[in-house]
C-alpha atoms as a PDB file:
ATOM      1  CA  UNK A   1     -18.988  -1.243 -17.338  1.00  0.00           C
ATOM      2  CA  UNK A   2     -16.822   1.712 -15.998  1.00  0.00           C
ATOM      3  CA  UNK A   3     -13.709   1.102 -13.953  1.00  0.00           C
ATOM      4  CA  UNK A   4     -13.153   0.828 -10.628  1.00  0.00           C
ATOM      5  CA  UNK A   5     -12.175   4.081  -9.077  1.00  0.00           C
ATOM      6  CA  UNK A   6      -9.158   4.110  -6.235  1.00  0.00           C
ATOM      7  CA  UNK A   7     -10.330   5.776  -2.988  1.00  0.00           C
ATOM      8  CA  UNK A   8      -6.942   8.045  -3.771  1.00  0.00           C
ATOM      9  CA  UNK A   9      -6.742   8.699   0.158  1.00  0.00           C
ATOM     10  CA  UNK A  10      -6.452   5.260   0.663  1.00  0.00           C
ATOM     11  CA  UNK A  11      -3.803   4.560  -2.343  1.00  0.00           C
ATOM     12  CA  UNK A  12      -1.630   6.636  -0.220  1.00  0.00           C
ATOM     13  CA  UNK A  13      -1.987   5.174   3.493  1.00  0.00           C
ATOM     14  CA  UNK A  14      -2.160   1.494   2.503  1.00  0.00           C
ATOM     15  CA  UNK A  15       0.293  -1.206   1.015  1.00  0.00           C
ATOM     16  CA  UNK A  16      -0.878  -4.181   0.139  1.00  0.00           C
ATOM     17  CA  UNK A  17       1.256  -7.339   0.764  1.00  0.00           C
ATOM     18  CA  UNK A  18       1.611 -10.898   0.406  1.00  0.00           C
ATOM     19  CA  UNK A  19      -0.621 -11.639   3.526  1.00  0.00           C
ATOM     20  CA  UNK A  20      -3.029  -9.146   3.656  1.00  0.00           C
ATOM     21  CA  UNK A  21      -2.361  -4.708   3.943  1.00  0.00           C
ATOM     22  CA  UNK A  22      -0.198  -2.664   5.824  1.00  0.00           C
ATOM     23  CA  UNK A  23       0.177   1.012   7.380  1.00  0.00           C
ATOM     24  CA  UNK A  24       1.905   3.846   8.594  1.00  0.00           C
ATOM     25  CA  UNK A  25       1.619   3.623  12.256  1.00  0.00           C
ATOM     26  CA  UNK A  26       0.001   7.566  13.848  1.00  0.00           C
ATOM     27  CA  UNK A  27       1.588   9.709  15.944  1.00  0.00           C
ATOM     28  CA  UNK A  28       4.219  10.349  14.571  1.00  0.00           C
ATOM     29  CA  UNK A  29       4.289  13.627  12.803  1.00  0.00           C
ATOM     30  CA  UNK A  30       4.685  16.270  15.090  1.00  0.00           C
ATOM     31  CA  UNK A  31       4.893  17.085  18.866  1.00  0.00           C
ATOM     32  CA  UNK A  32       7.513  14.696  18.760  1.00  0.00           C
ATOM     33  CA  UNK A  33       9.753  16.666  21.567  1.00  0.00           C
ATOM     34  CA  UNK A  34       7.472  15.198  24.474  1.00  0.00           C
ATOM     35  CA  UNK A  35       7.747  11.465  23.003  1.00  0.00           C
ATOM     36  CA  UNK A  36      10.222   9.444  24.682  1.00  0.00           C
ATOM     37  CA  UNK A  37      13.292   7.869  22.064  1.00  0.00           C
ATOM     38  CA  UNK A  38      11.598   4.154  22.910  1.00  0.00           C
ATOM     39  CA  UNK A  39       8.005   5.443  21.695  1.00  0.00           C
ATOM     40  CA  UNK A  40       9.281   6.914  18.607  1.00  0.00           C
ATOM     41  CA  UNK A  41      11.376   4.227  17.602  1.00  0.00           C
ATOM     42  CA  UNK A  42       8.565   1.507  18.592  1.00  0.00           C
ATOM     43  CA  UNK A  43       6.052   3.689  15.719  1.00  0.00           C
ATOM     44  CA  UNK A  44       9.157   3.322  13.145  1.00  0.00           C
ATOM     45  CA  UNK A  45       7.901   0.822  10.261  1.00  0.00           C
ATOM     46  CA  UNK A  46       4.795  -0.222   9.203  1.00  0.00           C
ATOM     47  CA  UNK A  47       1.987  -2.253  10.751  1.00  0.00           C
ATOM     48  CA  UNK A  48      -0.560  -5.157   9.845  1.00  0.00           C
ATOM     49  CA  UNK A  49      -4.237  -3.978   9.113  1.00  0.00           C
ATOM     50  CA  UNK A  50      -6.753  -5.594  11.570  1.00  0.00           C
ATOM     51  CA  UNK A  51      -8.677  -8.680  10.094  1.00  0.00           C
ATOM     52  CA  UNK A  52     -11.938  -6.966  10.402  1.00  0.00           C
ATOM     53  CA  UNK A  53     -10.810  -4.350   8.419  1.00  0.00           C
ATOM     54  CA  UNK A  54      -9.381  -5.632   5.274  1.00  0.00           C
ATOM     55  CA  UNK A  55     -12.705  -5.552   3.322  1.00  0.00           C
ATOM     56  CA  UNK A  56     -13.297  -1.923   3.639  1.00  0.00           C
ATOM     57  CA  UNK A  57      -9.888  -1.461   2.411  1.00  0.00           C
ATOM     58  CA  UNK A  58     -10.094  -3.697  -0.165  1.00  0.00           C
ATOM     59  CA  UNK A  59     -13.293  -2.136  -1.355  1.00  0.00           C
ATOM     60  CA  UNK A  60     -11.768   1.274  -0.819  1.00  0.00           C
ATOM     61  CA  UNK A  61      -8.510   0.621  -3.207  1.00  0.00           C
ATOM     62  CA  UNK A  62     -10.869  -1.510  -5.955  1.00  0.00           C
ATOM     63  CA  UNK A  63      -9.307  -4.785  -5.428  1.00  0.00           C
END
Protein backbone atom coordinates (compact mmCIF):
# COMPACT_ATOMS: atom_id res chain seq x y z
CA UNK A 1 0.00 0.00 0.00
CA UNK A 2 1.42 3.54 -0.81
CA UNK A 3 1.98 6.11 1.89
CA UNK A 4 0.04 8.55 3.19
CA UNK A 5 0.60 11.85 1.52
CA UNK A 6 0.74 15.27 3.85
CA UNK A 7 -1.77 17.89 2.62
CA UNK A 8 1.72 20.15 2.55
CA UNK A 9 -0.61 23.35 3.04
CA UNK A 10 -1.74 22.00 6.05
CA UNK A 11 1.89 20.75 7.41
CA UNK A 12 2.53 24.37 7.48
CA UNK A 13 -0.63 26.03 9.29
CA UNK A 14 -1.14 23.28 11.88
CA UNK A 15 0.76 21.93 15.06
CA UNK A 16 -0.31 19.17 16.56
CA UNK A 17 -0.18 18.92 20.42
CA UNK A 18 -0.72 16.92 23.36
CA UNK A 19 -4.56 17.67 23.41
CA UNK A 20 -5.57 17.97 20.10
CA UNK A 21 -4.03 20.87 17.02
CA UNK A 22 -3.24 24.30 17.05
CA UNK A 23 -2.98 27.54 14.71
CA UNK A 24 -1.81 30.72 13.71
CA UNK A 25 -4.53 33.03 14.57
CA UNK A 26 -5.57 35.51 10.90
CA UNK A 27 -5.29 38.87 10.58
CA UNK A 28 -2.39 39.49 11.23
CA UNK A 29 -0.21 40.04 8.27
CA UNK A 30 -0.72 43.25 6.92
CA UNK A 31 -2.89 46.43 7.26
CA UNK A 32 -1.73 46.30 10.61
CA UNK A 33 -1.53 50.38 10.95
CA UNK A 34 -5.46 50.56 11.50
CA UNK A 35 -5.36 47.66 14.28
CA UNK A 36 -5.39 48.91 17.67
CA UNK A 37 -1.98 47.67 20.04
CA UNK A 38 -4.77 45.47 22.23
CA UNK A 39 -6.03 43.63 18.90
CA UNK A 40 -2.66 42.85 17.74
CA UNK A 41 -1.33 41.68 20.82
CA UNK A 42 -4.69 39.60 21.62
CA UNK A 43 -3.83 37.58 17.82
CA UNK A 44 -0.09 37.03 19.26
CA UNK A 45 0.28 33.08 19.87
CA UNK A 46 -1.42 30.32 18.71
CA UNK A 47 -4.96 29.00 19.09
CA UNK A 48 -6.91 25.61 19.75
CA UNK A 49 -8.58 24.00 16.58
CA UNK A 50 -12.42 23.68 17.01
CA UNK A 51 -13.62 20.09 18.03
CA UNK A 52 -15.55 19.70 14.91
CA UNK A 53 -12.69 20.24 13.01
CA UNK A 54 -9.97 18.01 14.11
CA UNK A 55 -10.89 15.13 11.72
CA UNK A 56 -10.47 17.02 8.58
CA UNK A 57 -7.19 18.01 9.85
CA UNK A 58 -6.23 14.90 10.92
CA UNK A 59 -7.16 13.40 7.60
CA UNK A 60 -5.50 16.33 5.88
CA UNK A 61 -1.86 15.83 7.68
CA UNK A 62 -2.23 11.65 7.41
CA UNK A 63 -2.46 10.99 11.01
Amino acid sequence: MPKMKTASGAAKRFRKTAKGYKHRQSFRNHILTKKSSKRKRHLRGMKDIAKADVPLIKRMLGD
